[in-house]
Protein backbone atom coordinates (compact mmCIF):
# COMPACT_ATOMS: atom_id res chain seq x y z
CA UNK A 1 82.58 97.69 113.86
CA UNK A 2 81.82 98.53 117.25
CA UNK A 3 79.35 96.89 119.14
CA UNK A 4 77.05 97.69 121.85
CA UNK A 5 79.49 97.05 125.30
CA UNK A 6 82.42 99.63 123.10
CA UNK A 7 79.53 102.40 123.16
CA UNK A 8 78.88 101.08 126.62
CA UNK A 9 82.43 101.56 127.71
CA UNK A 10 82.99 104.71 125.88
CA UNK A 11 80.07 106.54 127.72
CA UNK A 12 81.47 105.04 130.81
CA UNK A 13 84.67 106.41 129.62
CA UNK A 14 83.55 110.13 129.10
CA UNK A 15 81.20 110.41 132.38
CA UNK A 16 83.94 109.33 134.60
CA UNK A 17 85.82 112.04 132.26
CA UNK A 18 83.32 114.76 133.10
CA UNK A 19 83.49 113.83 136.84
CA UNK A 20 86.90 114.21 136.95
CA UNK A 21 86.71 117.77 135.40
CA UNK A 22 84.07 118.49 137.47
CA UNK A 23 85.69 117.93 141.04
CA UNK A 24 88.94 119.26 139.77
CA UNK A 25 86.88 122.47 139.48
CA UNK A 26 85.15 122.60 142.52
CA UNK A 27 88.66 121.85 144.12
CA UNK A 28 90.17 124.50 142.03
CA UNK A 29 87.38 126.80 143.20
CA UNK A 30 88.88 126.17 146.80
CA UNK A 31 92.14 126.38 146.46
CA UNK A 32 91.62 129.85 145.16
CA UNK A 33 89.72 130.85 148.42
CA UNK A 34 92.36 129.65 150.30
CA UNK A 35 94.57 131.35 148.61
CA UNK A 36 92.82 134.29 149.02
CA UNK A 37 91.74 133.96 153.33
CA UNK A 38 95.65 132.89 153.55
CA UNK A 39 97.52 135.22 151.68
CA UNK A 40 100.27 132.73 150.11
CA UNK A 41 101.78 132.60 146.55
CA UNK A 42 100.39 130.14 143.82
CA UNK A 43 103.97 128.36 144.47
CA UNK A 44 103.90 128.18 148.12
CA UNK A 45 100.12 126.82 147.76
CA UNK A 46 101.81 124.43 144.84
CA UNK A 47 104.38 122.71 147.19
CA UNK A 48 101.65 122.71 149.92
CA UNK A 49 99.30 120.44 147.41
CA UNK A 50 102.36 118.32 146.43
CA UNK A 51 102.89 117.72 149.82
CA UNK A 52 99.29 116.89 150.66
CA UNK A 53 98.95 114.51 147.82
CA UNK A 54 101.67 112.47 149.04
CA UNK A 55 100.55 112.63 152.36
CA UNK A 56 97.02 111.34 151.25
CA UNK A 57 98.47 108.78 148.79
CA UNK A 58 100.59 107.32 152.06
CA UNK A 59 97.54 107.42 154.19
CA UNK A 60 95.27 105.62 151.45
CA UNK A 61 97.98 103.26 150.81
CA UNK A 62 98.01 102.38 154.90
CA UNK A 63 94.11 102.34 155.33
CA UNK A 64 92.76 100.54 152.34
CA UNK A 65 95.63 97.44 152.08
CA UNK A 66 95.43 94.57 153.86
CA UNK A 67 98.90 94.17 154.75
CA UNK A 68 100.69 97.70 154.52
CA UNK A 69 104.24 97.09 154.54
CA UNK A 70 107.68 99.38 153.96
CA UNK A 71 108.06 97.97 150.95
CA UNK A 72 104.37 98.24 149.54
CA UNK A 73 104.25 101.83 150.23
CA UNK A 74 107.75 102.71 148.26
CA UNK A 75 106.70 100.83 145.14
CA UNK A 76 103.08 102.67 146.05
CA UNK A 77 104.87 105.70 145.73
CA UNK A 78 106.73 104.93 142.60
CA UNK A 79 103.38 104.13 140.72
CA UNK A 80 102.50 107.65 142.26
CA UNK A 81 105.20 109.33 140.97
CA UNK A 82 104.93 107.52 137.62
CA UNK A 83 101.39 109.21 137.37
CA UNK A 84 102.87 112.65 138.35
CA UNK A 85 105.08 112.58 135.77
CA UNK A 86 102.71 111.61 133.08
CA UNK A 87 100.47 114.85 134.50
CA UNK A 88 103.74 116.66 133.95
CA UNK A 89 104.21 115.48 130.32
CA UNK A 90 100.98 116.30 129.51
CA UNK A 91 101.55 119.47 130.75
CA UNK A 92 104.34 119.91 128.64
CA UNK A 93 102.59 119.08 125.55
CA UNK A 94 100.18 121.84 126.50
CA UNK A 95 102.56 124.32 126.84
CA UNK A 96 102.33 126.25 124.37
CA UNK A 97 98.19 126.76 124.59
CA UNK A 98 98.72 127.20 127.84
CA UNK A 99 101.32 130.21 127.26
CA UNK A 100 99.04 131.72 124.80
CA UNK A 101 96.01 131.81 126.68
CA UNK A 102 97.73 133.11 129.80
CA UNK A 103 98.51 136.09 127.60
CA UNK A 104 95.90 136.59 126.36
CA UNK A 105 94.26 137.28 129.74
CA UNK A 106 96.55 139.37 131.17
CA UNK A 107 96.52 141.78 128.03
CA UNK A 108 92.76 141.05 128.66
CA UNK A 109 93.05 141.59 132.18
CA UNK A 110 95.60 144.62 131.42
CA UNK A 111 92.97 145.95 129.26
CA UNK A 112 90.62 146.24 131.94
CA UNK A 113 92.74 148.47 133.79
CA UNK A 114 93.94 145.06 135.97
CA UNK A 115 97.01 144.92 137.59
């Protein structure tokens, strides 16, 4: 049976969840602008974020340990890449949603009289 600190962690659990979604959203919502005001392609603006995170990961790995060393930051970048590729293999696993919806809206989109 589940007591009273499960629930507790659980609603933890799903707010942190919803957080989450919700600034991966509003940095979605960016991305497309800049998109847009720069003119690039979703894979050029891919390889740019890539590029970024692992820039960011490096710099949070040098400002928040006490003793940033060589060797800290490579097996900082393993767990890193470890987490990348569990993104990816979730994305896998969603491929086939993800494949149907994305047809859907161009026919959608299509449908409209889209391009």
């Amino acid at each position: 049976m589940a007591g009273p600190q499960d629930r507790d962690d659980a609603d933890a659990a799903d707010e942190a969840a919803d957080e989450f979604d919700r600034l991966q959203m509003a940095l979605l919502e960016r991305i497309e602008e800049f998109i847009e005001d720069e003119d690039v392609g979703d894979a050029d603006v891919a390889d740019l974020l890539i590029s970024s995170a692992v820039h960011l990961r490096m710099v949070g790995y040098g400002m928040t340990v006490d003793k940033p060393s060589v060797g800290g930051l490579k097996l900082d970048l393993d767990r890193f890449r470890q987490d990348f590729d569990a993104i990816i293999r979730d994305a896998k696993k969603g491929a086939e949603d993800f494949i149907e919806q994305a047809k859907e809206a161009r026919a959608k989109q299509e449908g409209e009289g889209g391009e």
